[in-house]
PDB file of N, CA and C in Angstrom:
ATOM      1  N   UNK A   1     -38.468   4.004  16.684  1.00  0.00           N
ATOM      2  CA  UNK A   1     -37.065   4.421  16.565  1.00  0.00           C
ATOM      3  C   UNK A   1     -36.577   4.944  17.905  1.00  0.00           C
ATOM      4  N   UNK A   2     -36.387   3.510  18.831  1.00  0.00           N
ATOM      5  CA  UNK A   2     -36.139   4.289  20.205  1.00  0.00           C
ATOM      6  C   UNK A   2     -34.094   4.784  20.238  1.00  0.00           C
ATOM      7  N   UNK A   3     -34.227   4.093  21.297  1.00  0.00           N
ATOM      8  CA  UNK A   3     -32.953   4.143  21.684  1.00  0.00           C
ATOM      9  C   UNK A   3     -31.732   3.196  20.841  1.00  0.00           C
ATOM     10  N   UNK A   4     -32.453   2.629  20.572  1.00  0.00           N
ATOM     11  CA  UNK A   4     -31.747   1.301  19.578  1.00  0.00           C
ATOM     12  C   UNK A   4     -31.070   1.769  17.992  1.00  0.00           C
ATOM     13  N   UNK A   5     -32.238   3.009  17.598  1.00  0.00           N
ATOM     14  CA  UNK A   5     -31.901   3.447  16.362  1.00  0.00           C
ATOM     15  C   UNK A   5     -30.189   4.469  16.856  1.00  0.00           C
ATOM     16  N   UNK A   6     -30.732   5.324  17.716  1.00  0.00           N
ATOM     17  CA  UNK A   6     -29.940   6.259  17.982  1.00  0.00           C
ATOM     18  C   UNK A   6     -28.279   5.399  18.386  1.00  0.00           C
ATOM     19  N   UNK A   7     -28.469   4.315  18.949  1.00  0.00           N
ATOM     20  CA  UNK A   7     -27.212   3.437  19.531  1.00  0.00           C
ATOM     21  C   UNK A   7     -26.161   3.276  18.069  1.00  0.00           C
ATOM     22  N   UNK A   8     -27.373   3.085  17.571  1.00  0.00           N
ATOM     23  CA  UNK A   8     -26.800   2.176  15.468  1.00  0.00           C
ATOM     24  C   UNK A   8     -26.303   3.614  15.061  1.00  0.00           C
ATOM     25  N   UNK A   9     -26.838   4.324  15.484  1.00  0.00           N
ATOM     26  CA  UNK A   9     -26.274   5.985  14.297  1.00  0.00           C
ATOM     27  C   UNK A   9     -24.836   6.007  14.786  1.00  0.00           C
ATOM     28  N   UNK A  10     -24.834   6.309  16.316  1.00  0.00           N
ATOM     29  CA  UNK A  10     -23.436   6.319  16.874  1.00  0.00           C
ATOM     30  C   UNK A  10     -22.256   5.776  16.953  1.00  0.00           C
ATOM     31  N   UNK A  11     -22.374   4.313  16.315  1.00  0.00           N
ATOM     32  CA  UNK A  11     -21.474   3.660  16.425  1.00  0.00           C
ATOM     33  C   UNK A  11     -21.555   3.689  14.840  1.00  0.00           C
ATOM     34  N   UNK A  12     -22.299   3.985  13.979  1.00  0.00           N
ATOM     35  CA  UNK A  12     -21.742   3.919  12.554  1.00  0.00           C
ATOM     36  C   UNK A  12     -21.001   5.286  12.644  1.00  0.00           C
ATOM     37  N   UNK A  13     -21.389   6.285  13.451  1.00  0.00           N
ATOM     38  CA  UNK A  13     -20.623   7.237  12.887  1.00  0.00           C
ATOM     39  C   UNK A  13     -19.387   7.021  13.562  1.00  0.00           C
ATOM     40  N   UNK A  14     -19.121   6.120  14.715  1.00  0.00           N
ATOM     41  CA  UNK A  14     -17.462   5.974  15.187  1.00  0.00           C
ATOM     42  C   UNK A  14     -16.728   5.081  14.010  1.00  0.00           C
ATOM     43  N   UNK A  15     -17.326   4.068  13.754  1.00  0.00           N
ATOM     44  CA  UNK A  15     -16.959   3.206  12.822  1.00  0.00           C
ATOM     45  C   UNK A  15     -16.201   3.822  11.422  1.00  0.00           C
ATOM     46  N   UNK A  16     -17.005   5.269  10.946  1.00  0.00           N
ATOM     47  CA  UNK A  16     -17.151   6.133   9.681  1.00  0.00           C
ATOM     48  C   UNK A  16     -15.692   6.550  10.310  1.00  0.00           C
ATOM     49  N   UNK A  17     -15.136   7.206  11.518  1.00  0.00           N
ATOM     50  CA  UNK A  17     -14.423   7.833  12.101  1.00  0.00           C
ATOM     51  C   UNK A  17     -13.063   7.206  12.153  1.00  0.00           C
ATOM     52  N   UNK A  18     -13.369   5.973  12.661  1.00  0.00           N
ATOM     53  CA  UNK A  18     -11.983   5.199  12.778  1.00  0.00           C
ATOM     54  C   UNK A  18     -11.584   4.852  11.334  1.00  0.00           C
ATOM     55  N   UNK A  19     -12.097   4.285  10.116  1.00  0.00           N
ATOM     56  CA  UNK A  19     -11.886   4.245   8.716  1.00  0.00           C
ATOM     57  C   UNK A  19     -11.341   5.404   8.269  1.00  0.00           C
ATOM     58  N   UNK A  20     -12.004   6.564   8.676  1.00  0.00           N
ATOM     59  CA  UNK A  20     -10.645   7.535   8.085  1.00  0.00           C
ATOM     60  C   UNK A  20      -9.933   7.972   8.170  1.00  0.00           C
ATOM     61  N   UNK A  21      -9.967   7.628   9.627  1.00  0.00           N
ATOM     62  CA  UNK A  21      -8.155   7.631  10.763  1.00  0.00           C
ATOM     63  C   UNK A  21      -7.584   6.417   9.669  1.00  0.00           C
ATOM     64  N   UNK A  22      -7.926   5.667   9.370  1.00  0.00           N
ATOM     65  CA  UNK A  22      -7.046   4.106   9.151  1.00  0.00           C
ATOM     66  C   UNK A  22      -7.046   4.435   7.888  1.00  0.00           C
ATOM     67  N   UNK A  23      -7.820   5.374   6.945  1.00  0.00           N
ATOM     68  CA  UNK A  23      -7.393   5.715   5.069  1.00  0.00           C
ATOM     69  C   UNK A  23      -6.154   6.821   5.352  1.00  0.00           C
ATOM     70  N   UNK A  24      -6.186   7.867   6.678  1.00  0.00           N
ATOM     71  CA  UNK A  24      -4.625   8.596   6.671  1.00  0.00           C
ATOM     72  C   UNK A  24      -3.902   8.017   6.961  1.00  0.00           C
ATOM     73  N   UNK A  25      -3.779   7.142   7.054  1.00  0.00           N
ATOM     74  CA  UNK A  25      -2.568   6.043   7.935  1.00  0.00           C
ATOM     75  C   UNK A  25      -2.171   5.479   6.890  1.00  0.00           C
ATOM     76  N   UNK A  26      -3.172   4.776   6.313  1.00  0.00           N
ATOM     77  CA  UNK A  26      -2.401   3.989   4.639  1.00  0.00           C
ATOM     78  C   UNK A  26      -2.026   5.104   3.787  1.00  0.00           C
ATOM     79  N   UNK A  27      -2.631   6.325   4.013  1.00  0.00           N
ATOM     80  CA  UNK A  27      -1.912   7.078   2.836  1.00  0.00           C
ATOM     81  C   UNK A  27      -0.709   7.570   3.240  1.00  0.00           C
ATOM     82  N   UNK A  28      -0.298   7.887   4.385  1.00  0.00           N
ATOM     83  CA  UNK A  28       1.029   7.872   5.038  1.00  0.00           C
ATOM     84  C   UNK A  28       1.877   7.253   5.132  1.00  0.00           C
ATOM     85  N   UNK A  29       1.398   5.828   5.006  1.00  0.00           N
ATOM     86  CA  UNK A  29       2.501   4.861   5.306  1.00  0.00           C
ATOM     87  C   UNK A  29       3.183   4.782   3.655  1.00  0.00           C
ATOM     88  N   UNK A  30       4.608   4.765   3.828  1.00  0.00           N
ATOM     89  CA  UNK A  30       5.648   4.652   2.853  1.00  0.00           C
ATOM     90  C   UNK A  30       5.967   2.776   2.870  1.00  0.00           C
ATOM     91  N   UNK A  31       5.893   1.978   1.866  1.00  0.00           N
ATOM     92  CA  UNK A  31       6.041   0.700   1.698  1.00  0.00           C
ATOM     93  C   UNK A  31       7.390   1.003   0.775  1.00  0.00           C
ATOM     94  N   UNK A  32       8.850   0.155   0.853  1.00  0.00           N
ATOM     95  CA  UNK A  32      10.147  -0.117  -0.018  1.00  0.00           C
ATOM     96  C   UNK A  32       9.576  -1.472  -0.095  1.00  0.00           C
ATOM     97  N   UNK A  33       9.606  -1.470  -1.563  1.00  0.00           N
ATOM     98  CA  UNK A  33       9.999  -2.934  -2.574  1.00  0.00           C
ATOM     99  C   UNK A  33      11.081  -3.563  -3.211  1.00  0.00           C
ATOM    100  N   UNK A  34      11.753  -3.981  -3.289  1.00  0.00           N
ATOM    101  CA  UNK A  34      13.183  -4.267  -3.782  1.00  0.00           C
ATOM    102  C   UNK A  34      12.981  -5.649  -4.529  1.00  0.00           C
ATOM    103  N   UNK A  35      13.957  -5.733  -5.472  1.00  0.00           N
ATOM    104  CA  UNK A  35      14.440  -6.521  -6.441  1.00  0.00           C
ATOM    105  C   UNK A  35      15.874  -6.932  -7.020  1.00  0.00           C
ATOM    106  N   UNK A  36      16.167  -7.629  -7.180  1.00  0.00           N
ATOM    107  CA  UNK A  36      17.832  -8.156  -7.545  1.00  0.00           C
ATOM    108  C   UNK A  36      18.590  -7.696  -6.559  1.00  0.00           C
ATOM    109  N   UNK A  37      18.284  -8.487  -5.474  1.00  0.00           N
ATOM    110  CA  UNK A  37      18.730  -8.205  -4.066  1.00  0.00           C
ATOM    111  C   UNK A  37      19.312  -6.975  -4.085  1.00  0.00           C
ATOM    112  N   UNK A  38      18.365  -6.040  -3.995  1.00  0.00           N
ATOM    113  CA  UNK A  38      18.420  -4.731  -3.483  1.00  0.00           C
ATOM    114  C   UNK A  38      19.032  -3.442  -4.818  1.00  0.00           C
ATOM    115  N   UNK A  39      19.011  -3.946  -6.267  1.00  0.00           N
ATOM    116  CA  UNK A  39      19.323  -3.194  -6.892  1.00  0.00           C
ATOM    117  C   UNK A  39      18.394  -2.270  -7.607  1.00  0.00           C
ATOM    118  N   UNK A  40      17.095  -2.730  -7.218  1.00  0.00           N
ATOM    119  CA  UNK A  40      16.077  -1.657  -7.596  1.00  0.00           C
ATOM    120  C   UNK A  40      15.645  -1.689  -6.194  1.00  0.00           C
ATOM    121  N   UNK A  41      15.000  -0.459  -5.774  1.00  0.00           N
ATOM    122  CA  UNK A  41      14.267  -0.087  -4.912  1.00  0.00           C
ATOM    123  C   UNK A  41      12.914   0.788  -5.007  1.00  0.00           C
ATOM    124  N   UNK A  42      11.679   0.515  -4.858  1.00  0.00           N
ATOM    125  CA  UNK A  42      10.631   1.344  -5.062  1.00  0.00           C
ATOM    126  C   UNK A  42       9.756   1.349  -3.869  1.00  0.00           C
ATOM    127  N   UNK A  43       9.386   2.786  -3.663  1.00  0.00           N
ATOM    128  CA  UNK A  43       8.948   3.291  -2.407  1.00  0.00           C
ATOM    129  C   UNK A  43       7.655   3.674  -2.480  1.00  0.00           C
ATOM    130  N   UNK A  44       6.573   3.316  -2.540  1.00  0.00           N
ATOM    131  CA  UNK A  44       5.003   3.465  -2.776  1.00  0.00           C
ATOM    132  C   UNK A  44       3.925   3.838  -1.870  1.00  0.00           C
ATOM    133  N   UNK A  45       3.803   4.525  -1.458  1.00  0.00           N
ATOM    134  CA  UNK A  45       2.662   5.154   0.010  1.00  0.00           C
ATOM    135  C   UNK A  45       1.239   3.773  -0.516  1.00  0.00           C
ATOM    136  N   UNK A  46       0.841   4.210   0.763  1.00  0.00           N
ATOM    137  CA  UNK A  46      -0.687   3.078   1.071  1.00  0.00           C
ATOM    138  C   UNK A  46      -1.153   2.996  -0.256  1.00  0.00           C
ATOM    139  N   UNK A  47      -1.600   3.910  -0.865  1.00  0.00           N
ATOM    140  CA  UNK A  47      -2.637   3.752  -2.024  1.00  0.00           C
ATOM    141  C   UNK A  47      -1.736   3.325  -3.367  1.00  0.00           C
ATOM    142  N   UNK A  48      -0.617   2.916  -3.451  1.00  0.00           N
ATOM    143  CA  UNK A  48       0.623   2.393  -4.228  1.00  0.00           C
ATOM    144  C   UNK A  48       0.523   3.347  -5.203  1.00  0.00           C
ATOM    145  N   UNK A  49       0.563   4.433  -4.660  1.00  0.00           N
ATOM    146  CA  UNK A  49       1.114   5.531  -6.178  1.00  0.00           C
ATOM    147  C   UNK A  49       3.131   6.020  -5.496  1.00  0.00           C
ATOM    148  N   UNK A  50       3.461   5.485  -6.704  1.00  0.00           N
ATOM    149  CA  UNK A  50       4.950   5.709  -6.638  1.00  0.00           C
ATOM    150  C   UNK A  50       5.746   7.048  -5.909  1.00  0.00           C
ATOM    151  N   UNK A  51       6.233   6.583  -5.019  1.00  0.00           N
ATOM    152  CA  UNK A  51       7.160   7.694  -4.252  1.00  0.00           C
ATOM    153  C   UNK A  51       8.576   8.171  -4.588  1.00  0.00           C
ATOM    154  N   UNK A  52       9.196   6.838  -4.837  1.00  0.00           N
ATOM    155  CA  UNK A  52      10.897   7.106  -5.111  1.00  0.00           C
ATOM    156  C   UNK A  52      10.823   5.762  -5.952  1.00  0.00           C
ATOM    157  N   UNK A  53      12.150   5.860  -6.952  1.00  0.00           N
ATOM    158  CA  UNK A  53      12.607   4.685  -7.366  1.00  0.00           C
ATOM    159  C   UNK A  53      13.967   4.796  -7.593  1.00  0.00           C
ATOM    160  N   UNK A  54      14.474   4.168  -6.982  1.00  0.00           N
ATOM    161  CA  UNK A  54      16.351   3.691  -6.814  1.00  0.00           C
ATOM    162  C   UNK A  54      17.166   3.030  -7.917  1.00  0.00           C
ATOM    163  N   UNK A  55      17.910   3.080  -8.963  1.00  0.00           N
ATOM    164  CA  UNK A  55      18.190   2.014  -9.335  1.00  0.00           C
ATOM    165  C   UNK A  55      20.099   2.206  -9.389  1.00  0.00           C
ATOM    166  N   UNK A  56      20.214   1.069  -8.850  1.00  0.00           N
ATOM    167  CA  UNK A  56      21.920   0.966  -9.093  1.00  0.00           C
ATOM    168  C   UNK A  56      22.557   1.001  -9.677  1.00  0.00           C
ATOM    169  N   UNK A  57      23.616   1.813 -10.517  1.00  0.00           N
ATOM    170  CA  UNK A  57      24.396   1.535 -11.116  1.00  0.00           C
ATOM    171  C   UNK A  57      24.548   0.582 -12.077  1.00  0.00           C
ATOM    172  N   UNK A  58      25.034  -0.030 -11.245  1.00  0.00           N
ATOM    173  CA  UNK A  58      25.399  -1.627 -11.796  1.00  0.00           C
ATOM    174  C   UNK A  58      24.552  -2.914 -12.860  1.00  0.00           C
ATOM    175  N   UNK A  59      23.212  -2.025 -12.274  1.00  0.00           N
ATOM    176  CA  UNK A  59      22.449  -3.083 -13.058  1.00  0.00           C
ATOM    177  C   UNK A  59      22.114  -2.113 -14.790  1.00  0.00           C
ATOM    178  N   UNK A  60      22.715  -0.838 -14.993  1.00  0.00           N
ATOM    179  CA  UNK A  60      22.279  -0.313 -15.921  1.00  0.00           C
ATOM    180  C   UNK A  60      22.819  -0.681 -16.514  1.00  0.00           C
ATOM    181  N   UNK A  61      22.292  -1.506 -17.935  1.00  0.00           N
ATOM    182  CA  UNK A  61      23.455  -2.095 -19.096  1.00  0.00           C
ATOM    183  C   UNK A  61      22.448  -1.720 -20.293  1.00  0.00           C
ATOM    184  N   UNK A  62      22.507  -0.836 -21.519  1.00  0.00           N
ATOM    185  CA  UNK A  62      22.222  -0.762 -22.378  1.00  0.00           C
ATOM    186  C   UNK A  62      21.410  -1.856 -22.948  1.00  0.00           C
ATOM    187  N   UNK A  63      22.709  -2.847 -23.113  1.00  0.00           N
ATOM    188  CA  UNK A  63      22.332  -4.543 -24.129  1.00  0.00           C
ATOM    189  C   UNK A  63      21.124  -4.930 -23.592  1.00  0.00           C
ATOM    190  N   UNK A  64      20.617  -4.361 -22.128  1.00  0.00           N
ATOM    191  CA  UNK A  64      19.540  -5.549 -21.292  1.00  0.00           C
ATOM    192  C   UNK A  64      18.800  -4.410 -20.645  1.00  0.00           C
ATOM    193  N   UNK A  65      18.148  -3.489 -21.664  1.00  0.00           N
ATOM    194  CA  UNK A  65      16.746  -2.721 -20.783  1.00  0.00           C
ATOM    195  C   UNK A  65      15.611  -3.904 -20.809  1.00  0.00           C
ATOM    196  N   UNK A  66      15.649  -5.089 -21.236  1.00  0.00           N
ATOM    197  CA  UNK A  66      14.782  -5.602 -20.648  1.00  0.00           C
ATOM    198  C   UNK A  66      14.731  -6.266 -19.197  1.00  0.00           C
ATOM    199  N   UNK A  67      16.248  -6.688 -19.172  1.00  0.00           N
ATOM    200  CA  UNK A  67      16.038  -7.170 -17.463  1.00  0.00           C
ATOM    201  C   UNK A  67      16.235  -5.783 -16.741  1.00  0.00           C
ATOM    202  N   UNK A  68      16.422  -4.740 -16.600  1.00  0.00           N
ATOM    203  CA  UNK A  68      15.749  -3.742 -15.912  1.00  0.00           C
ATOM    204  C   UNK A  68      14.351  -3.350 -15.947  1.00  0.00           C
ATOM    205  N   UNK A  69      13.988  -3.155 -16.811  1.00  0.00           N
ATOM    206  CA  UNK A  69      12.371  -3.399 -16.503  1.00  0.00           C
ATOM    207  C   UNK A  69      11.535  -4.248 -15.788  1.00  0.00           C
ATOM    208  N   UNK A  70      12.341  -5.374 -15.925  1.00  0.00           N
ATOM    209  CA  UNK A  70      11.671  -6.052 -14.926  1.00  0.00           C
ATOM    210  C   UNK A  70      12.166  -6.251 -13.759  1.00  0.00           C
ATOM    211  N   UNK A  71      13.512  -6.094 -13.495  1.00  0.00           N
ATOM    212  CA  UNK A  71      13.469  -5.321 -11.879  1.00  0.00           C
ATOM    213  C   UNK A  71      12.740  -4.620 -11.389  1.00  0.00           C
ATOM    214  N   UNK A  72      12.536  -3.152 -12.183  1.00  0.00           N
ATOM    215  CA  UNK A  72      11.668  -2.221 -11.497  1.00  0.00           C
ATOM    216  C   UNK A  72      10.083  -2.840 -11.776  1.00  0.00           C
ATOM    217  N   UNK A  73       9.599  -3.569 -12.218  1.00  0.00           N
ATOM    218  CA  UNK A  73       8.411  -4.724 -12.112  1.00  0.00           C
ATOM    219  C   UNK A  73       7.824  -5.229 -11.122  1.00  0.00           C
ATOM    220  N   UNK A  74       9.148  -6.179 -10.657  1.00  0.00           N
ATOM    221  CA  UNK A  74       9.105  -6.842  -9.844  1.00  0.00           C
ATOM    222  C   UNK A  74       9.340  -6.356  -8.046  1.00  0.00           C
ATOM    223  N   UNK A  75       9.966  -4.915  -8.364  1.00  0.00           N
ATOM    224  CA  UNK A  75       9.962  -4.141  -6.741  1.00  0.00           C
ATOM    225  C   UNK A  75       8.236  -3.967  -7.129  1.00  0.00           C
ATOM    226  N   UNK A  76       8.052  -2.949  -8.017  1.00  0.00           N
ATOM    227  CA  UNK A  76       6.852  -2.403  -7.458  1.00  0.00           C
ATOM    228  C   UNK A  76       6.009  -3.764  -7.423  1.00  0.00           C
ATOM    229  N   UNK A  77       6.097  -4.828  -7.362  1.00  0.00           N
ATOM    230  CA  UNK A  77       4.958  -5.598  -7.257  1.00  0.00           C
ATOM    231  C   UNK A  77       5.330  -6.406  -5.681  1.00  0.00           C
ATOM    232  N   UNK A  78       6.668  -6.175  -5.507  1.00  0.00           N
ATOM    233  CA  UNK A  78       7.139  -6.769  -3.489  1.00  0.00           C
ATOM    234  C   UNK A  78       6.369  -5.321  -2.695  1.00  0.00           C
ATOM    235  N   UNK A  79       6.625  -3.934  -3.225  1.00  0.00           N
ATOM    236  CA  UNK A  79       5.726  -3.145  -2.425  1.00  0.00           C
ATOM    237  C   UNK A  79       4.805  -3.685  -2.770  1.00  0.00           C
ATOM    238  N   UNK A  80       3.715  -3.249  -3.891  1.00  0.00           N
ATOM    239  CA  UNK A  80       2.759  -3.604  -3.415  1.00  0.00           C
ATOM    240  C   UNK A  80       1.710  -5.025  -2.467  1.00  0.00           C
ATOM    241  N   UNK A  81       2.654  -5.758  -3.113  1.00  0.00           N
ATOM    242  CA  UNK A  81       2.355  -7.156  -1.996  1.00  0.00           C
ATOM    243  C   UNK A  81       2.684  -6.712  -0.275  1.00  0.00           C
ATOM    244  N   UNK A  82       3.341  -5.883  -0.080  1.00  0.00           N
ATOM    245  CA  UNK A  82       3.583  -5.626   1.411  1.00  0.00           C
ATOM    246  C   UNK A  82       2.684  -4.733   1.251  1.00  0.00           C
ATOM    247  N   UNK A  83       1.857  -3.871   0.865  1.00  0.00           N
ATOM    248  CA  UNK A  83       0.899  -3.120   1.350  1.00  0.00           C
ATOM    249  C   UNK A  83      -0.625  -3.979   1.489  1.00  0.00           C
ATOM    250  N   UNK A  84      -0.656  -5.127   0.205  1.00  0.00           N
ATOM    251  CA  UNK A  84      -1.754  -5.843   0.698  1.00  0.00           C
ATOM    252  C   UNK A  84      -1.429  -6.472   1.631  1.00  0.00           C
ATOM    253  N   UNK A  85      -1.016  -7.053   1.833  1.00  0.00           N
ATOM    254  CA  UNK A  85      -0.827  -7.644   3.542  1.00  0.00           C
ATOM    255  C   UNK A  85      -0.693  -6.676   4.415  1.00  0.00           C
ATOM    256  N   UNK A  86      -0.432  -5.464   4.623  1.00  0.00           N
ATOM    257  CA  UNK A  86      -0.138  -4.442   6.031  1.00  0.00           C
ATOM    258  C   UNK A  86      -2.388  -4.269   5.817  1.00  0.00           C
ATOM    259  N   UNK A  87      -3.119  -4.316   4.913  1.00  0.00           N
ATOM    260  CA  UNK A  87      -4.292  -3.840   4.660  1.00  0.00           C
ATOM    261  C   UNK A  87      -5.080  -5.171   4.824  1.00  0.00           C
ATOM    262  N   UNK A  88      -4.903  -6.305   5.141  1.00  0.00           N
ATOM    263  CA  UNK A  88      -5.232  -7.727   5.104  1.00  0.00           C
ATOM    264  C   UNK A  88      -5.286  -7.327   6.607  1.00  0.00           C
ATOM    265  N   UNK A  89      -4.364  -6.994   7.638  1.00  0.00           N
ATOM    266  CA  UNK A  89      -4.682  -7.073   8.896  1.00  0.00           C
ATOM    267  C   UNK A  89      -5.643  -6.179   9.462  1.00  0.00           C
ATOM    268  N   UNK A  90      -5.617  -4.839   8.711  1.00  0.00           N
ATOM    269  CA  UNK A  90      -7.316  -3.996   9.172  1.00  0.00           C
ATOM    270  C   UNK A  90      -8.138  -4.778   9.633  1.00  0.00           C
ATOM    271  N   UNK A  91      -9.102  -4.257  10.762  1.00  0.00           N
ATOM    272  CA  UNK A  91     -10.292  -4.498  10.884  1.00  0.00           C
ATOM    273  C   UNK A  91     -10.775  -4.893   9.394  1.00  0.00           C
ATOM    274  N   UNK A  92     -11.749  -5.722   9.319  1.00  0.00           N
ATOM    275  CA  UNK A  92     -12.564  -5.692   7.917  1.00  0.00           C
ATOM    276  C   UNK A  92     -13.831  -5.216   8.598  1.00  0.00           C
ATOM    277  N   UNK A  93     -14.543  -4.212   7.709  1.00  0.00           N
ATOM    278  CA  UNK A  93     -15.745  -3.613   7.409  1.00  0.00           C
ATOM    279  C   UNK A  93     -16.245  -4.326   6.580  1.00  0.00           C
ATOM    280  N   UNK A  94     -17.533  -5.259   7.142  1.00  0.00           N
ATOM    281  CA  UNK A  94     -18.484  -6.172   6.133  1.00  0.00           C
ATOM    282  C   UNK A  94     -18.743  -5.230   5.003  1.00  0.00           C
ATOM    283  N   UNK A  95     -18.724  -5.623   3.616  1.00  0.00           N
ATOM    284  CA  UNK A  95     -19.232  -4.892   2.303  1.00  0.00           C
ATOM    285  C   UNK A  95     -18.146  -3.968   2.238  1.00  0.00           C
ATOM    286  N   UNK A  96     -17.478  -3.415   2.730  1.00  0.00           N
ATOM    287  CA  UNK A  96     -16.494  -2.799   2.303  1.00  0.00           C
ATOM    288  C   UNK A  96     -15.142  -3.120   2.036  1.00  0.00           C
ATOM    289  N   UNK A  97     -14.283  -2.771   0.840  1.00  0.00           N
ATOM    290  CA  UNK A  97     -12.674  -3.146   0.410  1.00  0.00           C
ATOM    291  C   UNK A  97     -11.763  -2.218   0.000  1.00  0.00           C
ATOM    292  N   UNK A  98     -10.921  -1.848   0.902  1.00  0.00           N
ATOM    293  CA  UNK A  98     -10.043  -0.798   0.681  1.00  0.00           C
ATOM    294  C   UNK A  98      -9.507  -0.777  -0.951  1.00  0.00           C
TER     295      UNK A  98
END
């Protein structure tokens, strides 16, 4: 266990280091999702737990809580698709998945 072991410790522990610089960063980062061109809006940090949700006016109609539901559906699923892709460009760590 010369020098070789000690080289491997150090760079796993930078490696350990930069991953949790890059888990505060996704948990910081704020992702907007939108739907019915822009009448829902949902705002979801890295780990997609819900921040804000917007909804317009306009689209509130009694007769049709079902097509609002699926507005607000369909934002939170444009955030979360923009957070897998902002997490697709990470470094990848072999065996590991955010």
């Amino acid at each position: 266990m010369g020098s070789g072991f000690s080289k491997m410790k150090k760079q796993a522990r930078m490696m350990q280091e930069q991953f949790g610089q890059m888990q505060n960063q996704l948990k910081n980062t704020l992702v907007e999702g939108k739907a019915g061109n822009g009448l829902v809006t949902v705002v979801l940090d890295g780990e997609k737990t819900p921040k804000k949700i917007s909804i317009n006016p306009e689209c509130v109609n009694p007769s049709d809580v079902e097509g609002l539901q699926d507005l607000i559906l369909a934002a939170f699923e444009d955030a979360a698709g923009k957070i897998e892709a902002s997490q697709s460009e990470l470094p990848q760590i072999p065996g590991f998945r955010f």
